[in-house]
PDB file of N, CA and C in Angstrom:
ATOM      1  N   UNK A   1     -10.782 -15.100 -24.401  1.00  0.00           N
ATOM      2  CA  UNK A   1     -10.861 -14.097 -23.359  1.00  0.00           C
ATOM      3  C   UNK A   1     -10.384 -12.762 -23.930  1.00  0.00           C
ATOM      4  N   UNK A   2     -10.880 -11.838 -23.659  1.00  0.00           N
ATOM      5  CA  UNK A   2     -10.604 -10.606 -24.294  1.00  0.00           C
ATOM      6  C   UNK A   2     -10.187  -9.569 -22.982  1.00  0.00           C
ATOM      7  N   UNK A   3      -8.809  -8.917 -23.763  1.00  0.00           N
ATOM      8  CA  UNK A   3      -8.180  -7.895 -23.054  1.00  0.00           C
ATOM      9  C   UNK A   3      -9.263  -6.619 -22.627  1.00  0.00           C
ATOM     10  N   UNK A   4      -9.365  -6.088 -21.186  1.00  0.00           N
ATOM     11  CA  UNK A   4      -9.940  -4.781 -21.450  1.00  0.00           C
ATOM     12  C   UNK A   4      -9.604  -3.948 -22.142  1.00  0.00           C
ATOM     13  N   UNK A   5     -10.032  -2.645 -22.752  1.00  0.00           N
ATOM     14  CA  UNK A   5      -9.416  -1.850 -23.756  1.00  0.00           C
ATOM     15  C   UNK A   5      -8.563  -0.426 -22.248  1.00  0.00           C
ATOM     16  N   UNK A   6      -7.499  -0.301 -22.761  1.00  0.00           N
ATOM     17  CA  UNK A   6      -6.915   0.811 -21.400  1.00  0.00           C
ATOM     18  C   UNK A   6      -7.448   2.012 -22.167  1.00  0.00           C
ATOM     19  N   UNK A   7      -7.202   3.309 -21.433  1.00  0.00           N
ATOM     20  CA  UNK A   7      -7.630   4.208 -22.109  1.00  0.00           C
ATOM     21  C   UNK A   7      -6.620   5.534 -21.354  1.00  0.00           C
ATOM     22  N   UNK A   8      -5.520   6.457 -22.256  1.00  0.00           N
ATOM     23  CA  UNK A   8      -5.034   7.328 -21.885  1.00  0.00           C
ATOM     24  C   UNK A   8      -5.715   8.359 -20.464  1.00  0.00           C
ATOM     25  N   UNK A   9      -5.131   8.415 -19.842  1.00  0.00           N
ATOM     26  CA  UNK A   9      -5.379   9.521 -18.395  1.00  0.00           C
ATOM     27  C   UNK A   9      -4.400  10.120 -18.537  1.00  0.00           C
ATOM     28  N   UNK A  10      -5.117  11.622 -18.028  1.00  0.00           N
ATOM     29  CA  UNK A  10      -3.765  12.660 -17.552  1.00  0.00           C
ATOM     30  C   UNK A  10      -4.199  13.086 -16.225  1.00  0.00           C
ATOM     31  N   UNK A  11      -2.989  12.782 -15.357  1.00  0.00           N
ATOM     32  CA  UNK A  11      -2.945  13.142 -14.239  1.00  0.00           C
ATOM     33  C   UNK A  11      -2.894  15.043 -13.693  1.00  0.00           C
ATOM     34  N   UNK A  12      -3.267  15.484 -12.583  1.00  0.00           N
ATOM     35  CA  UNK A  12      -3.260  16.710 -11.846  1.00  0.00           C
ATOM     36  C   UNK A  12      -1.861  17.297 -12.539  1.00  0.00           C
ATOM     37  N   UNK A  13      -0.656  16.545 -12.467  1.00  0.00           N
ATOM     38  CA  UNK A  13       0.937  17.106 -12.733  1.00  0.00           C
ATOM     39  C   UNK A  13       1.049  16.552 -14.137  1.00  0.00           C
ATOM     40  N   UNK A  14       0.377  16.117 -14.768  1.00  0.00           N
ATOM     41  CA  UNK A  14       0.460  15.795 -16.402  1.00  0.00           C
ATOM     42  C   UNK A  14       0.804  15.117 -16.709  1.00  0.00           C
ATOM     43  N   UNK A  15       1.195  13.591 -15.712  1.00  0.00           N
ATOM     44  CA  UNK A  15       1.654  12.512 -16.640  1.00  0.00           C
ATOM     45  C   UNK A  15       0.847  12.048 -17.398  1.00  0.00           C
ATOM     46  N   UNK A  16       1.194  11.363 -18.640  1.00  0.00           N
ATOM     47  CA  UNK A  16       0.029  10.284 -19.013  1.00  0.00           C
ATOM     48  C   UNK A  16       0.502   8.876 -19.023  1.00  0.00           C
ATOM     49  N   UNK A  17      -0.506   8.487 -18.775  1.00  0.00           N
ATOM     50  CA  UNK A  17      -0.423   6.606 -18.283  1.00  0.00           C
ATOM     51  C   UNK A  17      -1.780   6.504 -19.144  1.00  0.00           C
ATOM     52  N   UNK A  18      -1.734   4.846 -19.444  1.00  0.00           N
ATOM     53  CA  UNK A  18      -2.892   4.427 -19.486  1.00  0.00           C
ATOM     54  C   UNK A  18      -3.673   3.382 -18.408  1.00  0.00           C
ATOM     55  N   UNK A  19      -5.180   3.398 -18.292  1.00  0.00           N
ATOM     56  CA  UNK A  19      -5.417   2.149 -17.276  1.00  0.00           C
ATOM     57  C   UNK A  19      -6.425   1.808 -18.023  1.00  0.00           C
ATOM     58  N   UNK A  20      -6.783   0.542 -17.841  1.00  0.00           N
ATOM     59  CA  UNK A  20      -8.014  -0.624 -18.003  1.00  0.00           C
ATOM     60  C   UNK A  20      -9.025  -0.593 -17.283  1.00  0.00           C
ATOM     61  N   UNK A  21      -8.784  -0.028 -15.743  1.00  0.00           N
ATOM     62  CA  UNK A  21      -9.781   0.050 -14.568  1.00  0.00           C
ATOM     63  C   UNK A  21     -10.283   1.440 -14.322  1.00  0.00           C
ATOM     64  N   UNK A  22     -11.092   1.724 -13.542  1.00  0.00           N
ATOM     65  CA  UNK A  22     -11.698   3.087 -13.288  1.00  0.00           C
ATOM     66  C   UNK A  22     -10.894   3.705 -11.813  1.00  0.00           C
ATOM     67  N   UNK A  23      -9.922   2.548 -11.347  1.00  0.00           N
ATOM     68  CA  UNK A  23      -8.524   3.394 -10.364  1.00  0.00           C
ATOM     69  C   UNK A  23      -8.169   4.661 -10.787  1.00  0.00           C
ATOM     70  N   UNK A  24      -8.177   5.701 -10.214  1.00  0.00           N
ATOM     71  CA  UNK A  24      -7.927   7.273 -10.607  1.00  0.00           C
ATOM     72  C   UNK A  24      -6.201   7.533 -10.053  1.00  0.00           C
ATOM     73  N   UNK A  25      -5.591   6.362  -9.776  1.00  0.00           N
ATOM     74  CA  UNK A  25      -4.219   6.589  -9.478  1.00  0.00           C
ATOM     75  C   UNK A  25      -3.413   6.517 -10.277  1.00  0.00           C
ATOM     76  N   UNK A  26      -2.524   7.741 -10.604  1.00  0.00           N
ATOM     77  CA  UNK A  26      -1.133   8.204 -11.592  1.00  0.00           C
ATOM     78  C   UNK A  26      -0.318   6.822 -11.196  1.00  0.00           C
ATOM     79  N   UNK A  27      -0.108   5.804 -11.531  1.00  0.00           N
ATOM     80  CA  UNK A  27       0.742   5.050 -11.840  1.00  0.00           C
ATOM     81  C   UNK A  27       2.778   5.328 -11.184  1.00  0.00           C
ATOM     82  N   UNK A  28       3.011   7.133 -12.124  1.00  0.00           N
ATOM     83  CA  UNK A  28       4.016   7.836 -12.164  1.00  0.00           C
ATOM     84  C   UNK A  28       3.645   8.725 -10.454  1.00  0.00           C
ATOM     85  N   UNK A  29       2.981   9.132 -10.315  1.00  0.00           N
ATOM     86  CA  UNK A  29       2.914   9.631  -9.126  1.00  0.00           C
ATOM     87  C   UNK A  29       2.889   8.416  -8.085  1.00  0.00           C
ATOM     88  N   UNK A  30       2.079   8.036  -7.814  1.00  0.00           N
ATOM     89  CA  UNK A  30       2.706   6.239  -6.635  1.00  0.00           C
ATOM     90  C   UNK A  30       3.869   5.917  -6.730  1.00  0.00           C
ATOM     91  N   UNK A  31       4.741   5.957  -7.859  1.00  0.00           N
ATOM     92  CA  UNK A  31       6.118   5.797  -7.817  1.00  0.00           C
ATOM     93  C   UNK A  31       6.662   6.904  -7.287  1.00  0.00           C
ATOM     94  N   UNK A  32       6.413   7.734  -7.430  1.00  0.00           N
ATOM     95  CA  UNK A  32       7.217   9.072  -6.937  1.00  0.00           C
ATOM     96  C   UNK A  32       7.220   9.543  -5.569  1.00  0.00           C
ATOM     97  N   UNK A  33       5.940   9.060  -5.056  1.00  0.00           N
ATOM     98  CA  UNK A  33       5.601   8.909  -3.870  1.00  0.00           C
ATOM     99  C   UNK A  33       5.877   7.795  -2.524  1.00  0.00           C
ATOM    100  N   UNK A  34       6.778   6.878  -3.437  1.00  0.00           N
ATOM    101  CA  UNK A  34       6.683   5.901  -2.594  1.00  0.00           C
ATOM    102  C   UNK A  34       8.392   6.452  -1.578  1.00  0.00           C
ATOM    103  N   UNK A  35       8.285   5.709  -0.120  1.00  0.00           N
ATOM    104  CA  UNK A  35       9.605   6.115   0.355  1.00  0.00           C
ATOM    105  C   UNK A  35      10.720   5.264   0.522  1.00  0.00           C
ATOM    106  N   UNK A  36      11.721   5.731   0.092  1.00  0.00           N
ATOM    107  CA  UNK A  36      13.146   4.988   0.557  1.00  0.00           C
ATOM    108  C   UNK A  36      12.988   4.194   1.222  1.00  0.00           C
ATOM    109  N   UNK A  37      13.104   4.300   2.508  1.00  0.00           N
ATOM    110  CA  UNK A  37      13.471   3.181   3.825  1.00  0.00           C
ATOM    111  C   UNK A  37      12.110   2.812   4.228  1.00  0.00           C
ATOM    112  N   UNK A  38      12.511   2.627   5.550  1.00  0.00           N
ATOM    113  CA  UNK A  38      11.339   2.218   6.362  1.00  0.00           C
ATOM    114  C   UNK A  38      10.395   0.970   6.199  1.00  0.00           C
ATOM    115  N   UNK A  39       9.651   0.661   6.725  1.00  0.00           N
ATOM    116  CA  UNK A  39       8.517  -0.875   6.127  1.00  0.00           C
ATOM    117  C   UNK A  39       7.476  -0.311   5.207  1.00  0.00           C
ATOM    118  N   UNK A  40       7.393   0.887   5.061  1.00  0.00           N
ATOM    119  CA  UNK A  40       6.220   1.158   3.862  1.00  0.00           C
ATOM    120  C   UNK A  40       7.106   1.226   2.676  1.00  0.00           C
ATOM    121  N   UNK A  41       8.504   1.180   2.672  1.00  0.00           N
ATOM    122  CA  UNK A  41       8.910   0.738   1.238  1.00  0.00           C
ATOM    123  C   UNK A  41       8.993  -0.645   0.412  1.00  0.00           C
ATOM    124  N   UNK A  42       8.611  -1.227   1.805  1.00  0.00           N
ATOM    125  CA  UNK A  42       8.299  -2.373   1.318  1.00  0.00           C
ATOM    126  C   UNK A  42       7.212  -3.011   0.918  1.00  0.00           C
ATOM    127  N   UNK A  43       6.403  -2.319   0.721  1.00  0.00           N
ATOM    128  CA  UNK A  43       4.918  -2.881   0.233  1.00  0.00           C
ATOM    129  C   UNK A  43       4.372  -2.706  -1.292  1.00  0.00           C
ATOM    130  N   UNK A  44       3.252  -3.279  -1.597  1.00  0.00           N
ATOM    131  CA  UNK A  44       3.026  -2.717  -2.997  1.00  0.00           C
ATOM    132  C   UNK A  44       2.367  -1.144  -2.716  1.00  0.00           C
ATOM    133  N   UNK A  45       1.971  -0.727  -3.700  1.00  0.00           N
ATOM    134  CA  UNK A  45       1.538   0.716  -3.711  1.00  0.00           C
ATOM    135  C   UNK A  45      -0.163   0.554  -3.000  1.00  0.00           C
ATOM    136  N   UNK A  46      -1.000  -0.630  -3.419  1.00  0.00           N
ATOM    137  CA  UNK A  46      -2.029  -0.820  -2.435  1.00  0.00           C
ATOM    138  C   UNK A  46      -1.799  -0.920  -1.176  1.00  0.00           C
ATOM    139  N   UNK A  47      -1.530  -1.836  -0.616  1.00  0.00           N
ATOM    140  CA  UNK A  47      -1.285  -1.951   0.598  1.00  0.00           C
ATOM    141  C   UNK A  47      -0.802  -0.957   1.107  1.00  0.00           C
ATOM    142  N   UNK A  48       0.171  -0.203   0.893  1.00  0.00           N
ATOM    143  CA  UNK A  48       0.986   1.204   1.487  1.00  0.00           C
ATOM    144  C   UNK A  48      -0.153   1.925   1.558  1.00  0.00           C
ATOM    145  N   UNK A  49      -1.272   2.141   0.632  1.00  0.00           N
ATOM    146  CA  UNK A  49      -1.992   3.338   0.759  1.00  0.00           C
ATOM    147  C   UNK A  49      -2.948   3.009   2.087  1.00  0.00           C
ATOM    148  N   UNK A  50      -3.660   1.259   1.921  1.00  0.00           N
ATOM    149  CA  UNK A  50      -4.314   1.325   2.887  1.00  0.00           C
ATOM    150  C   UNK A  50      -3.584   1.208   4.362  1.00  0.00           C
ATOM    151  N   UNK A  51      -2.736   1.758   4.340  1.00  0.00           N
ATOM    152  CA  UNK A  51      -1.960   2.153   6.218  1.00  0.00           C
ATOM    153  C   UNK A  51      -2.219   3.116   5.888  1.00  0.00           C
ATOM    154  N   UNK A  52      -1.983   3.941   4.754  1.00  0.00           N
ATOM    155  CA  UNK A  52      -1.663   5.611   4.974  1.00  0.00           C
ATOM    156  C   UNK A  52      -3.327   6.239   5.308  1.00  0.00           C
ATOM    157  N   UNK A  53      -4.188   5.383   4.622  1.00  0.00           N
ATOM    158  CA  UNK A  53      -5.479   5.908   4.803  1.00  0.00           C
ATOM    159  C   UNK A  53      -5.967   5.424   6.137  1.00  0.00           C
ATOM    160  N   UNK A  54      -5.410   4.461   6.585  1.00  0.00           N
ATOM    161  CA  UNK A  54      -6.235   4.440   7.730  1.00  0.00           C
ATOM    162  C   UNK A  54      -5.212   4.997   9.186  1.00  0.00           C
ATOM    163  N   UNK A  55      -4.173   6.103   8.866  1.00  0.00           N
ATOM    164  CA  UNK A  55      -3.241   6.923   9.552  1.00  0.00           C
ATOM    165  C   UNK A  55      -2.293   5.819   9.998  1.00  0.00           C
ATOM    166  N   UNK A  56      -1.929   4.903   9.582  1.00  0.00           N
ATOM    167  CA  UNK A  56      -1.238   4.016   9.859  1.00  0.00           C
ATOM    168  C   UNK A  56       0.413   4.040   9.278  1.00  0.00           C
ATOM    169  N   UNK A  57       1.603   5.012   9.876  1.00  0.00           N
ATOM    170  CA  UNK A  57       2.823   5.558   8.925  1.00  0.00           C
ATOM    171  C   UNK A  57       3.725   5.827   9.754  1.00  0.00           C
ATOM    172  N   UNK A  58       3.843   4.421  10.781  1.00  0.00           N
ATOM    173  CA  UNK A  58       4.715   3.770  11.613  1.00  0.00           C
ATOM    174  C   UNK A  58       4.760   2.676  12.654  1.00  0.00           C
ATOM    175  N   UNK A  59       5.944   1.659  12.640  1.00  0.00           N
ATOM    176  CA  UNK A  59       6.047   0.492  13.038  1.00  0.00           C
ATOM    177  C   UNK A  59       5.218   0.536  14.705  1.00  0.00           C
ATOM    178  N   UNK A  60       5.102   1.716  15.368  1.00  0.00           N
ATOM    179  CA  UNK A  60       4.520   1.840  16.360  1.00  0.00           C
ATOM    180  C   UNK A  60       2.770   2.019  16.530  1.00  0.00           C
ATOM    181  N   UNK A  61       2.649   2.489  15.332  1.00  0.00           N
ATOM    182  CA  UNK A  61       0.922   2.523  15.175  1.00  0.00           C
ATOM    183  C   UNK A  61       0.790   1.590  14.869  1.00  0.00           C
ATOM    184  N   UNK A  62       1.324   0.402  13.214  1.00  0.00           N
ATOM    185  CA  UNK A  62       1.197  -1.065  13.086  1.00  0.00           C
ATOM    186  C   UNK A  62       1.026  -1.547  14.434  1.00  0.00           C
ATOM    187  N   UNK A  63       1.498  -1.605  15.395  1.00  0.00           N
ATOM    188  CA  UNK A  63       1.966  -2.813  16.569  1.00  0.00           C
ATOM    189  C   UNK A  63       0.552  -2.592  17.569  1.00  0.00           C
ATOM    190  N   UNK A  64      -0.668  -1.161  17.028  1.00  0.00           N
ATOM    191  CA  UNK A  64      -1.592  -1.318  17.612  1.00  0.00           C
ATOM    192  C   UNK A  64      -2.559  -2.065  16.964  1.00  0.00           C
ATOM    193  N   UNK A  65      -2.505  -2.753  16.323  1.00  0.00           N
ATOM    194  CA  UNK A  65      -3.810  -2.948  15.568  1.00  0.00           C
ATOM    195  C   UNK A  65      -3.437  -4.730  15.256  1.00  0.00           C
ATOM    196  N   UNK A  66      -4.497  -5.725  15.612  1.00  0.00           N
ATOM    197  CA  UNK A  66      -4.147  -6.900  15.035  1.00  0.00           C
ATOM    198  C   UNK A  66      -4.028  -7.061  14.293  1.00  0.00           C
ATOM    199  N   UNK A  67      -3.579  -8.406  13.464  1.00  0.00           N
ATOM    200  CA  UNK A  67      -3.620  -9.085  12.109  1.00  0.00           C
ATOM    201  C   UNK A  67      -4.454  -9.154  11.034  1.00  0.00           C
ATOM    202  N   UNK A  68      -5.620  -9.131  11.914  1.00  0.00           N
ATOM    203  CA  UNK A  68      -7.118  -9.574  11.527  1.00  0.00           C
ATOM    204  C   UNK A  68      -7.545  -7.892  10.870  1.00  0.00           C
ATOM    205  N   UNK A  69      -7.631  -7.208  12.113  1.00  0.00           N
ATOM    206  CA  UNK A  69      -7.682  -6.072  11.732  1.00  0.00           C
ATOM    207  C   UNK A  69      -7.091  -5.091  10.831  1.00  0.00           C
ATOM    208  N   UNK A  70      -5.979  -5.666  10.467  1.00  0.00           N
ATOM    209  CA  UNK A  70      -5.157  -4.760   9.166  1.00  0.00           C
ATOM    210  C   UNK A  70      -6.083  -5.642   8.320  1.00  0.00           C
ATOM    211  N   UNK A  71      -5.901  -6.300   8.288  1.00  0.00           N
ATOM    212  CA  UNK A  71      -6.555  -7.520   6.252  1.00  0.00           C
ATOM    213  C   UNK A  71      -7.975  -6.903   6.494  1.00  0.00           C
ATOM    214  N   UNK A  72      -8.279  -6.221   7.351  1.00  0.00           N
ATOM    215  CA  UNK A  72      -9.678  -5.738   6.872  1.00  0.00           C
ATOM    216  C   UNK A  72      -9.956  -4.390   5.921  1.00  0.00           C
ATOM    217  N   UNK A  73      -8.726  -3.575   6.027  1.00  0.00           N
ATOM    218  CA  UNK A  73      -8.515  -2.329   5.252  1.00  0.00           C
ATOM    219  C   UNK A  73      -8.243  -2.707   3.833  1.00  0.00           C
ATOM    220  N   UNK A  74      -9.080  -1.517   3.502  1.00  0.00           N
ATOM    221  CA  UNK A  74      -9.122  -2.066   1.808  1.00  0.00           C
ATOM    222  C   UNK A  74      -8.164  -1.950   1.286  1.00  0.00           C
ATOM    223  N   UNK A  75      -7.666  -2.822   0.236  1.00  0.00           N
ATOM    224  CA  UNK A  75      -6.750  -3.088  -0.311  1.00  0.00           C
ATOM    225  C   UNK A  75      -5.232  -3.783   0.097  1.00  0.00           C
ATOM    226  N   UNK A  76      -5.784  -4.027   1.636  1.00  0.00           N
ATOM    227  CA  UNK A  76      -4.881  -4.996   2.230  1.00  0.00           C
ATOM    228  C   UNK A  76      -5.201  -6.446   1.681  1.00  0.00           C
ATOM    229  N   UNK A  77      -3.770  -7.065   1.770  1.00  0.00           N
ATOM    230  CA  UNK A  77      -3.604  -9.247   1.794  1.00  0.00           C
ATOM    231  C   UNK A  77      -3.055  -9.168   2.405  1.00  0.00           C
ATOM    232  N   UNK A  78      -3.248 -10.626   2.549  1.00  0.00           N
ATOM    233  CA  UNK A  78      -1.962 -11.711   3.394  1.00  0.00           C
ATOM    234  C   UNK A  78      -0.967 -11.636   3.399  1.00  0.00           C
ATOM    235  N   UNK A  79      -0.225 -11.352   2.217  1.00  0.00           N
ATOM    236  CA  UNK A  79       1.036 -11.666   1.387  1.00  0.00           C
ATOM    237  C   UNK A  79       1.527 -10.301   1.985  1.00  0.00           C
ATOM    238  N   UNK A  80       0.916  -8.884   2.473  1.00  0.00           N
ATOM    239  CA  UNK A  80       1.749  -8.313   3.171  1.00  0.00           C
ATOM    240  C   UNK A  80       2.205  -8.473   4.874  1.00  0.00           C
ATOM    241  N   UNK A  81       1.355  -9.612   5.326  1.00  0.00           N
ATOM    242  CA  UNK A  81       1.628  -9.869   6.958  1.00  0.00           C
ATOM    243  C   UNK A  81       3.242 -10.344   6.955  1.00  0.00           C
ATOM    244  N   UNK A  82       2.938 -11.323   6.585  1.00  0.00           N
ATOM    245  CA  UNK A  82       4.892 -11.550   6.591  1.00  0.00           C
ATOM    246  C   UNK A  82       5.980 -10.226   6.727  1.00  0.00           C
ATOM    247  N   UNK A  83       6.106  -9.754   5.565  1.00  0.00           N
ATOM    248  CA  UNK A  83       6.528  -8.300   5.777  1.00  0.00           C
ATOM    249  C   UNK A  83       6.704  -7.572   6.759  1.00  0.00           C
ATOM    250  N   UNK A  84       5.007  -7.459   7.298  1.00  0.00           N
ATOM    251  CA  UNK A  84       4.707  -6.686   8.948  1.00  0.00           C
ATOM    252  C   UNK A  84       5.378  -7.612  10.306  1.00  0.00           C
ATOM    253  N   UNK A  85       5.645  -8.612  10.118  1.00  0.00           N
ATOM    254  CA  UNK A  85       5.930  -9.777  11.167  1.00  0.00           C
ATOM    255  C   UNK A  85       7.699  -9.148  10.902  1.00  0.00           C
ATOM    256  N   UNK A  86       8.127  -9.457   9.850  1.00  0.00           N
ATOM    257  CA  UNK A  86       9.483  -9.149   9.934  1.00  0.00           C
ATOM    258  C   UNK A  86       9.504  -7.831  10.203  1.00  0.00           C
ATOM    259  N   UNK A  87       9.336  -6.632  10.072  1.00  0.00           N
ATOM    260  CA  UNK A  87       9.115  -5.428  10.184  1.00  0.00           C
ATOM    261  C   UNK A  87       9.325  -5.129  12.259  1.00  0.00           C
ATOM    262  N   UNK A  88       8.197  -5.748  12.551  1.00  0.00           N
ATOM    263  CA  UNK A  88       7.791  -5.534  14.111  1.00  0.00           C
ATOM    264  C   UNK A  88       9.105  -6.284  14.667  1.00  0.00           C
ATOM    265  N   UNK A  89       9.159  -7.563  14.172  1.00  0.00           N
ATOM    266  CA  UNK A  89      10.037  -8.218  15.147  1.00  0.00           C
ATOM    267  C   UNK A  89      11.246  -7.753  14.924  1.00  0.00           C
ATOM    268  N   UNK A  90      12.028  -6.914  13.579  1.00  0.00           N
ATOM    269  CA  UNK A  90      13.053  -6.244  13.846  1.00  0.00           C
ATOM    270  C   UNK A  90      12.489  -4.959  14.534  1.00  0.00           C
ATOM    271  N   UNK A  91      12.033  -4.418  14.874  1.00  0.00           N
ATOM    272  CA  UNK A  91      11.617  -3.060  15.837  1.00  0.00           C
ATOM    273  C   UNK A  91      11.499  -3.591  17.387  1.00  0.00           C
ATOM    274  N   UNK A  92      11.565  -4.662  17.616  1.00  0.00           N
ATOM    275  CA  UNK A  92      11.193  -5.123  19.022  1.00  0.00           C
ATOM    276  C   UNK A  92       9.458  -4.765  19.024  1.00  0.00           C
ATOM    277  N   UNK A  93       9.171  -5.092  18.172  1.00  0.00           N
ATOM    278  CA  UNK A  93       7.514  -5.222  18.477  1.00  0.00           C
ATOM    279  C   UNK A  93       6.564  -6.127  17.654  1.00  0.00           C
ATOM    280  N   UNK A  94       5.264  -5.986  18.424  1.00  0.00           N
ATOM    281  CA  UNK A  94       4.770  -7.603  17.150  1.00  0.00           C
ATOM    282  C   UNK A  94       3.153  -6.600  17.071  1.00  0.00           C
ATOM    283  N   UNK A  95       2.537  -7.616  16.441  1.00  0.00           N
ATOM    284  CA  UNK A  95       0.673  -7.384  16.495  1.00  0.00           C
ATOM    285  C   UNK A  95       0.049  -7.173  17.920  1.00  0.00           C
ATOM    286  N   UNK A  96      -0.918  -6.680  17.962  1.00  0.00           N
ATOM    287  CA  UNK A  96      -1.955  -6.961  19.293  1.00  0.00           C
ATOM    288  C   UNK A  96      -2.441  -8.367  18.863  1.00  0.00           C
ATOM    289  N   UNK A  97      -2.508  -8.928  20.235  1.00  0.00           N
ATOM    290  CA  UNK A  97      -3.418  -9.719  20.155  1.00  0.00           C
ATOM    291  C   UNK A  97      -4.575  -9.591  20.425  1.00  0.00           C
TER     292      UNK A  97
END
């Protein structure tokens, strides 16, 4: 099996990273971007983006949208529902059903 070959990128603010994939995301910027507290610090950097893209950047907008319906946004899994379950049920709130 053969490794893809990565290939140096420079980002808008000049980091350089390398990637393997045609993802146009600074690596160093997603880190920099990510926040302290809250339940979006708890996610990977995919998943965080797909709430942020679909205006989703609080436990009160989560609590509109089902289960079903988040895993449909790209770059959402499973493996972040748990998370959202603990998240809501410490906020006093859960999914739509």
């Amino acid at each position: 099996m053969t490794t893809p070959k990565k290939s140096l990128r420079t980002c808008d603010k000049g980091h350089k990273y390398y990637k393997s994939s045609d993802c146009p995301t600074c690596p160093v910027c997603e880190q920099e971007r990510k926040p302290d507290t809250g339940f979006l610090s708890l996610l990977s950097a995919p998943a965080r983006r797909a709430l942020e893209n679909n205006g989703v950047t609080s436990l009160q907008q989560l609590s509109t949208y089902s289960e079903k319906e988040i895993l449909k946004f790209h770059g959402m899994g499973p493996a972040s529902l748990p998370k959202f379950r603990d998240a809501l049920e410490t906020g006093g709130l859960s999914f739509k059903d």
